[in-house]
N, C-alpha and C. Protein backbone atom coordinates (compact mmCIF):
# COMPACT_ATOMS: atom_id res chain seq x y z
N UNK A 1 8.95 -43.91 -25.03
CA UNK A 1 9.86 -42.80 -24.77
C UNK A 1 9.28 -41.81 -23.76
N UNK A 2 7.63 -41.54 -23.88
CA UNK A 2 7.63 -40.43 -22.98
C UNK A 2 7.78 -41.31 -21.16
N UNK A 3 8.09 -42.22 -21.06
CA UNK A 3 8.16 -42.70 -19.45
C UNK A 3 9.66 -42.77 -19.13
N UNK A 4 10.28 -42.87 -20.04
CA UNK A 4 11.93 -41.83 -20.16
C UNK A 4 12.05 -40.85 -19.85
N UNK A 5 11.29 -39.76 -19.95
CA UNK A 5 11.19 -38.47 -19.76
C UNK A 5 10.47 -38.30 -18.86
N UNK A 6 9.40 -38.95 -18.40
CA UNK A 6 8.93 -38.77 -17.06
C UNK A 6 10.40 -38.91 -15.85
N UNK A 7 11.19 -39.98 -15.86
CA UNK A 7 11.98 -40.89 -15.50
C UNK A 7 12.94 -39.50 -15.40
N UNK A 8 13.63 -38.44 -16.61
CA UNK A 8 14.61 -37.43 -16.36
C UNK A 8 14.24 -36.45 -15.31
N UNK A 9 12.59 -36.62 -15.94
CA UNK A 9 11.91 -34.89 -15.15
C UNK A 9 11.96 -35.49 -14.06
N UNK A 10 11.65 -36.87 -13.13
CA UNK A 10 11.68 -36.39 -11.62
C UNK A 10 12.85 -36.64 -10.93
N UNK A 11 14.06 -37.11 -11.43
CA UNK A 11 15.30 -37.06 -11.05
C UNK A 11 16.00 -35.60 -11.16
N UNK A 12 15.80 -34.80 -12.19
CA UNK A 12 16.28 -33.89 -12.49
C UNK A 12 15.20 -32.54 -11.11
N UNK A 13 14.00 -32.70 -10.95
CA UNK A 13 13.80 -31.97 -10.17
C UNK A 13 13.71 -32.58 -8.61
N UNK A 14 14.15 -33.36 -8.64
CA UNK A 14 14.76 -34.05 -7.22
C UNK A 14 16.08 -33.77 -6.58
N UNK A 15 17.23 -33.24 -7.81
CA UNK A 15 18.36 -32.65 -7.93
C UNK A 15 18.21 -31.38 -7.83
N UNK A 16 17.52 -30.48 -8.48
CA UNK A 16 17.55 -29.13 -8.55
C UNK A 16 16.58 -29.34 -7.38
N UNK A 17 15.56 -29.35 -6.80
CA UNK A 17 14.79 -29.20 -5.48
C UNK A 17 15.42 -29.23 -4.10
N UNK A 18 16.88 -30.14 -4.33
CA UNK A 18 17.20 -30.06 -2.82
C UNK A 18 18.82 -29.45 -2.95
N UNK A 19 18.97 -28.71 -4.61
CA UNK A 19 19.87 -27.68 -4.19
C UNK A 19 21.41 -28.42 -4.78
N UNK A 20 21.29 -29.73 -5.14
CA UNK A 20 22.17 -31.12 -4.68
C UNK A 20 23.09 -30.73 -6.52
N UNK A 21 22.72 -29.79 -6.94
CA UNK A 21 23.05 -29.82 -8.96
C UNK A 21 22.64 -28.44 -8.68
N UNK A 22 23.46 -27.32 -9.95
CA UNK A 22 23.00 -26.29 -10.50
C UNK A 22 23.79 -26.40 -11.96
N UNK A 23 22.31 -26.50 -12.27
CA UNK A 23 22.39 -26.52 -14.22
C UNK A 23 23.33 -25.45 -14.62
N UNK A 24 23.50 -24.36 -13.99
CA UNK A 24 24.97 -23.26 -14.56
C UNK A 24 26.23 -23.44 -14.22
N UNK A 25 26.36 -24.10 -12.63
CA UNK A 25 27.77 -24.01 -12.42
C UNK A 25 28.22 -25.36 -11.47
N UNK A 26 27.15 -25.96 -11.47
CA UNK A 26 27.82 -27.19 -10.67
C UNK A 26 28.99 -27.60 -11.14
N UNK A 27 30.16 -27.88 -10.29
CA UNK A 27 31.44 -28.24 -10.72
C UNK A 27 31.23 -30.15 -11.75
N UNK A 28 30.13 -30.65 -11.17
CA UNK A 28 29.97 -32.22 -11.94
C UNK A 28 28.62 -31.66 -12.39
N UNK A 29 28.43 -33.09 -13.28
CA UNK A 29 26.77 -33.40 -13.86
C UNK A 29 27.12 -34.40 -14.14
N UNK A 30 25.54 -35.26 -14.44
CA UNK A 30 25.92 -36.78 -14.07
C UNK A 30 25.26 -37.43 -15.36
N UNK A 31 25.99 -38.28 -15.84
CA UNK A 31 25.94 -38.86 -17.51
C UNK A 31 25.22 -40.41 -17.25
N UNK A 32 24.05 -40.52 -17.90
CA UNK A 32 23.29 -41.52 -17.65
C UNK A 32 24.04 -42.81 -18.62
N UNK A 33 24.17 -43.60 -17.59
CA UNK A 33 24.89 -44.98 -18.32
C UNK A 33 24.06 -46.12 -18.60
N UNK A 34 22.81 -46.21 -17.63
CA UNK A 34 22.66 -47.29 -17.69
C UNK A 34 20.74 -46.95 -17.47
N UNK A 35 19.63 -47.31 -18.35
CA UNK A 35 18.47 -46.95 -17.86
C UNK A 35 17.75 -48.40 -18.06
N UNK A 36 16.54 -48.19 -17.58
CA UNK A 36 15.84 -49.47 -17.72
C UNK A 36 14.31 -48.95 -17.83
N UNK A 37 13.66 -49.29 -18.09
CA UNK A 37 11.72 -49.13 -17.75
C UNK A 37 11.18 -50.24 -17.92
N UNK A 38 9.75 -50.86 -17.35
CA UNK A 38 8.96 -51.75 -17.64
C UNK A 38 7.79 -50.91 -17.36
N UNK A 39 7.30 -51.57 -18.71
CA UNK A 39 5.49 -51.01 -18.57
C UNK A 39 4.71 -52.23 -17.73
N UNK A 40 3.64 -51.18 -17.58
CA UNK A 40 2.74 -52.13 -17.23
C UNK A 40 1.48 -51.93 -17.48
N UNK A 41 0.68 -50.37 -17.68
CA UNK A 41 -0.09 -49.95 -18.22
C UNK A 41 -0.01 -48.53 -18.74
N UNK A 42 -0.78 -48.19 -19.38
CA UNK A 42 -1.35 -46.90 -20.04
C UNK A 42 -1.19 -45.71 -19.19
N UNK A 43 -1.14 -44.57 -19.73
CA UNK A 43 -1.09 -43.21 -19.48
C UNK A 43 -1.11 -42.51 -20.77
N UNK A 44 -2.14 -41.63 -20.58
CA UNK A 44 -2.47 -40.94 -21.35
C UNK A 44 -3.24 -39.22 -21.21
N UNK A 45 -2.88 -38.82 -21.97
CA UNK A 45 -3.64 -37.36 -21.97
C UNK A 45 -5.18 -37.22 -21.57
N UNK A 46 -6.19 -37.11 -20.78
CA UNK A 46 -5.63 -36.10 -20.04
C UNK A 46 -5.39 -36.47 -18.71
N UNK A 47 -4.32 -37.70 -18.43
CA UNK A 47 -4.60 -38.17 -17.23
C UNK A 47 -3.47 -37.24 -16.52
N UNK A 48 -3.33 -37.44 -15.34
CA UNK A 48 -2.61 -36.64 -14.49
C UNK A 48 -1.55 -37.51 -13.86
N UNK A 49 0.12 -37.46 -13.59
CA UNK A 49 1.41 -38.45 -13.50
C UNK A 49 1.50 -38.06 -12.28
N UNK A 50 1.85 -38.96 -11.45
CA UNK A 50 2.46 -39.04 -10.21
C UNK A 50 3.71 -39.49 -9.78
N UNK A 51 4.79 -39.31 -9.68
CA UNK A 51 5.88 -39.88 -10.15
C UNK A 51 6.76 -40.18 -8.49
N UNK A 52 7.43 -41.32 -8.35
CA UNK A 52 7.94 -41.50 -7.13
C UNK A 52 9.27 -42.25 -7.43
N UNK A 53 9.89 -41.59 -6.36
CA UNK A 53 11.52 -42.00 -6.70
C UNK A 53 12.69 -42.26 -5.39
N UNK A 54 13.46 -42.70 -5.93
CA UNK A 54 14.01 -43.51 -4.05
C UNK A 54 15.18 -43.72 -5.03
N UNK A 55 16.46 -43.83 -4.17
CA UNK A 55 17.73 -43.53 -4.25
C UNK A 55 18.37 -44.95 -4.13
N UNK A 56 18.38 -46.17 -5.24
CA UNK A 56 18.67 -47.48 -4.71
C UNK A 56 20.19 -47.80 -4.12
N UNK A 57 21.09 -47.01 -4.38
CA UNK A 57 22.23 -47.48 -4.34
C UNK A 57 23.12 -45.95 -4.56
N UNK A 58 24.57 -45.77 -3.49
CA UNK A 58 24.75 -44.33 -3.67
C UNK A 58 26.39 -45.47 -3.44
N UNK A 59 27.17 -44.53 -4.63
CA UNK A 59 28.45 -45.29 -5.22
C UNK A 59 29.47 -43.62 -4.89
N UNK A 60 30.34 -44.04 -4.97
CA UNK A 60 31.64 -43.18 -5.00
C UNK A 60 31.46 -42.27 -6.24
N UNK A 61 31.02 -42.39 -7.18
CA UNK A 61 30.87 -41.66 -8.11
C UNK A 61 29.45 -41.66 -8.96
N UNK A 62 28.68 -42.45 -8.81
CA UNK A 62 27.52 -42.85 -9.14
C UNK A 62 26.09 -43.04 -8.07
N UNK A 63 24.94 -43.05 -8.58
CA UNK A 63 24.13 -43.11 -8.15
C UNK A 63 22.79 -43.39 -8.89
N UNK A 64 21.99 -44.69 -8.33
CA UNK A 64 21.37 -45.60 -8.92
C UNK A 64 19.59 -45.36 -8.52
N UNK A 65 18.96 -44.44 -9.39
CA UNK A 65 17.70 -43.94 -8.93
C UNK A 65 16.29 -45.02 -9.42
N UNK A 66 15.92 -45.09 -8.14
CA UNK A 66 14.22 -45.85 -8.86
C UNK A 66 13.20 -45.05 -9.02
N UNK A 67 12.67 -45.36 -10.33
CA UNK A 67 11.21 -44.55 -10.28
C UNK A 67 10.28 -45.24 -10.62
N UNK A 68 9.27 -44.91 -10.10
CA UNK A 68 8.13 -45.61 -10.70
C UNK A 68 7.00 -44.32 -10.81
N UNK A 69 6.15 -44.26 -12.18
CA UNK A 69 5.10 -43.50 -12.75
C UNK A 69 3.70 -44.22 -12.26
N UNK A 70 3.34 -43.52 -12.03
CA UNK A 70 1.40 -44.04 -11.51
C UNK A 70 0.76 -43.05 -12.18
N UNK A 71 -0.48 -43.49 -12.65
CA UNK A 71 -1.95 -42.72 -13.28
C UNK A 71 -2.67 -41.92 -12.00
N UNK A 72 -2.59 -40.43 -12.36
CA UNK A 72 -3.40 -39.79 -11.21
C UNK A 72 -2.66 -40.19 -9.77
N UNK A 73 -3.30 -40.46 -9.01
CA UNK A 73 -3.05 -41.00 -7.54
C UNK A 73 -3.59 -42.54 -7.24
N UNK A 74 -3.10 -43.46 -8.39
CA UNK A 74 -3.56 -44.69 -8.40
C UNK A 74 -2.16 -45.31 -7.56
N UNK A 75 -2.70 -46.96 -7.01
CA UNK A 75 -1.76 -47.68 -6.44
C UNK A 75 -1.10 -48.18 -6.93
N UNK A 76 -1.93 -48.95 -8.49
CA UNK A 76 -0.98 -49.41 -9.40
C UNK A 76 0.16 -48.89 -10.30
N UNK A 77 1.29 -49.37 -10.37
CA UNK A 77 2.82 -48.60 -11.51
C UNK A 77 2.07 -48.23 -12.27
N UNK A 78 2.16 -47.58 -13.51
CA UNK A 78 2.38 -47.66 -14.93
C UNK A 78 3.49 -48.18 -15.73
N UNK A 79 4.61 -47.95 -15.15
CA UNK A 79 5.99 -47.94 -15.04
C UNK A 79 6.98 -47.66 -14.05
N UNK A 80 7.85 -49.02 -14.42
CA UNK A 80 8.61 -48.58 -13.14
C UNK A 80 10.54 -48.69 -13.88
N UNK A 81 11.02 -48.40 -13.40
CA UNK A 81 12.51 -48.77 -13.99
C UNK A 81 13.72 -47.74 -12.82
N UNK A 82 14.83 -47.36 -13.55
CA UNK A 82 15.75 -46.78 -12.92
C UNK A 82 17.09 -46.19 -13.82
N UNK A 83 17.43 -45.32 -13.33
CA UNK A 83 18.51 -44.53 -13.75
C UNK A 83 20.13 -44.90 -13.35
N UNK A 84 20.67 -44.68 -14.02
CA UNK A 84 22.61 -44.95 -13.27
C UNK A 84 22.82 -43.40 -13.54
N UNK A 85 23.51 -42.69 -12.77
CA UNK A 85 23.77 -41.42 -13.54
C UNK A 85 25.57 -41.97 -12.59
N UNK A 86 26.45 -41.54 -13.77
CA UNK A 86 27.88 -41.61 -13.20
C UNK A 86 28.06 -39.93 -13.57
N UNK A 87 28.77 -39.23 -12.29
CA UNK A 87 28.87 -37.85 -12.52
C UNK A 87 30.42 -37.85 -12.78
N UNK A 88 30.36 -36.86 -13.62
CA UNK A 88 31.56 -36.45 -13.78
C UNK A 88 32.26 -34.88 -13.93
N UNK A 89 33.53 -34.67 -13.74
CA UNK A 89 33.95 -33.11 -14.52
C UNK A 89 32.91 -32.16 -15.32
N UNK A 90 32.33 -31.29 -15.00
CA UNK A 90 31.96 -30.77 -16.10
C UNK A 90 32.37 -30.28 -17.30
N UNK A 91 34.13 -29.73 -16.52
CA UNK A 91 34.68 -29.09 -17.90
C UNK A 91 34.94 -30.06 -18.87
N UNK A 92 35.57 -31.13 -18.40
CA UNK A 92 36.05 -32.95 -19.54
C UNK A 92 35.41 -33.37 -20.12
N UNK A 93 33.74 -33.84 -18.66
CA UNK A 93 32.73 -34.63 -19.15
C UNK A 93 33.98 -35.98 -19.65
N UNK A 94 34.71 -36.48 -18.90
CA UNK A 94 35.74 -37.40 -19.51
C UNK A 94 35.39 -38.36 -18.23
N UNK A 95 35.92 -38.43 -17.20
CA UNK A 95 36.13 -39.01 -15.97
C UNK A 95 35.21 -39.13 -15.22
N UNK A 96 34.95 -40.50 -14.26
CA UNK A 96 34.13 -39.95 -12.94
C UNK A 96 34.93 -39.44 -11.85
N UNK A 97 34.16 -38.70 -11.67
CA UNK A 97 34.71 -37.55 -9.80
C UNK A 97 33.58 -37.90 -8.76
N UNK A 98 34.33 -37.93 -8.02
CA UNK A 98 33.08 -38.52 -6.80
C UNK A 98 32.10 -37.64 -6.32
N UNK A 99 31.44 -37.99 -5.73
CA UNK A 99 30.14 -37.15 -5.42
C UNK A 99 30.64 -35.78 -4.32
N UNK A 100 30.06 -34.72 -4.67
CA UNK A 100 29.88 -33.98 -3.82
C UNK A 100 28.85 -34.15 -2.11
N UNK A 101 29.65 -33.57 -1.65
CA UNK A 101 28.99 -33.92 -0.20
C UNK A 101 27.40 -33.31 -0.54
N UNK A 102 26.86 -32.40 -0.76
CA UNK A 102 25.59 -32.23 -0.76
C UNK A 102 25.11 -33.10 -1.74
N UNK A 103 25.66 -33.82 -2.69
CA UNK A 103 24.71 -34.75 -3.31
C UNK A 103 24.71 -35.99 -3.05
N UNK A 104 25.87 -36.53 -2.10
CA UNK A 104 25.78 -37.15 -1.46
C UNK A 104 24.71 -37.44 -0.30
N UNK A 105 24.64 -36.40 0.34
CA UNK A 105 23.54 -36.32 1.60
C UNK A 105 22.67 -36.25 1.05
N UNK A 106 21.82 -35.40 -0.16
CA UNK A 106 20.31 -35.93 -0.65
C UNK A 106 20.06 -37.02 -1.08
N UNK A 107 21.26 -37.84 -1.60
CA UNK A 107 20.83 -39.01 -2.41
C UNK A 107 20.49 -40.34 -1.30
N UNK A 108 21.06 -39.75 -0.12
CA UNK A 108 21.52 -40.90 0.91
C UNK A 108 20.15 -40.80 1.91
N UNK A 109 19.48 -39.76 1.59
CA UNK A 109 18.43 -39.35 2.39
C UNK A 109 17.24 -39.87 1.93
N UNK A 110 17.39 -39.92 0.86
CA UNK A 110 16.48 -41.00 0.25
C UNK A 110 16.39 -42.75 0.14
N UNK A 111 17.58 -42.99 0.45
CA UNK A 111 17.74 -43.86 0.14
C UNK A 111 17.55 -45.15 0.53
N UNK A 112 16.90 -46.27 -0.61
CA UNK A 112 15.80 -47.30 -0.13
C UNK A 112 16.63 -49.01 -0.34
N UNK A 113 17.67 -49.54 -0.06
CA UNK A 113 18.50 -50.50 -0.34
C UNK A 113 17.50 -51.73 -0.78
């Protein structure tokens, strides 16, 4: 579980960093449908996370994030997997609504096919 949460924290400040989401009033937020992780080794206290992330796929309403966790500033994963976030309404949280143009352009700016 905690490489899940590595996995929210650098999507979530990849969103709030380039402005692309605001946790108070963004008209969408985006509802995770689909996650994945594979380990591959250890992390542990007191090691230090490096976390890297790339934008695999940018959908009409969705958007398909890779991350992968590394130990310290090592070459090797720890973990690697990916996110689906389908955004939707905030007020419904019912429907998908398509992407906003600014989250469109960060996601696309990243993005590694």
């Amino acid at each position: 579980m905690t490489y899940y949460s590595y996995f929210d924290t650098v999507v979530a400040r990849f969103l709030l960093g380039t402005g692309a989401i605001n946790l108070v009033d963004s008209p969408v937020i985006g509802v995770v449908v689909e996650t994945q992780c594979r380990f591959h080794a250890p992390i542990a206290f007191p090691d230090a996370v490096t976390a890297g992330l790339r934008v695999e796929r940018v959908g009409t309403t969705s958007i398909r994030y890779g991350i992968g966790i590394f130990r310290e500033a090592g070459q090797q994963v720890s973990a690697e997997g990916h996110f689906v976030h389908v955004y939707v309404d905030r007020a419904t949280q019912r429907r998908p609504t398509p992407l906003p143009d600014v989250l469109q352009q960060a996601a696309t700016a990243i993005l590694v096919p």
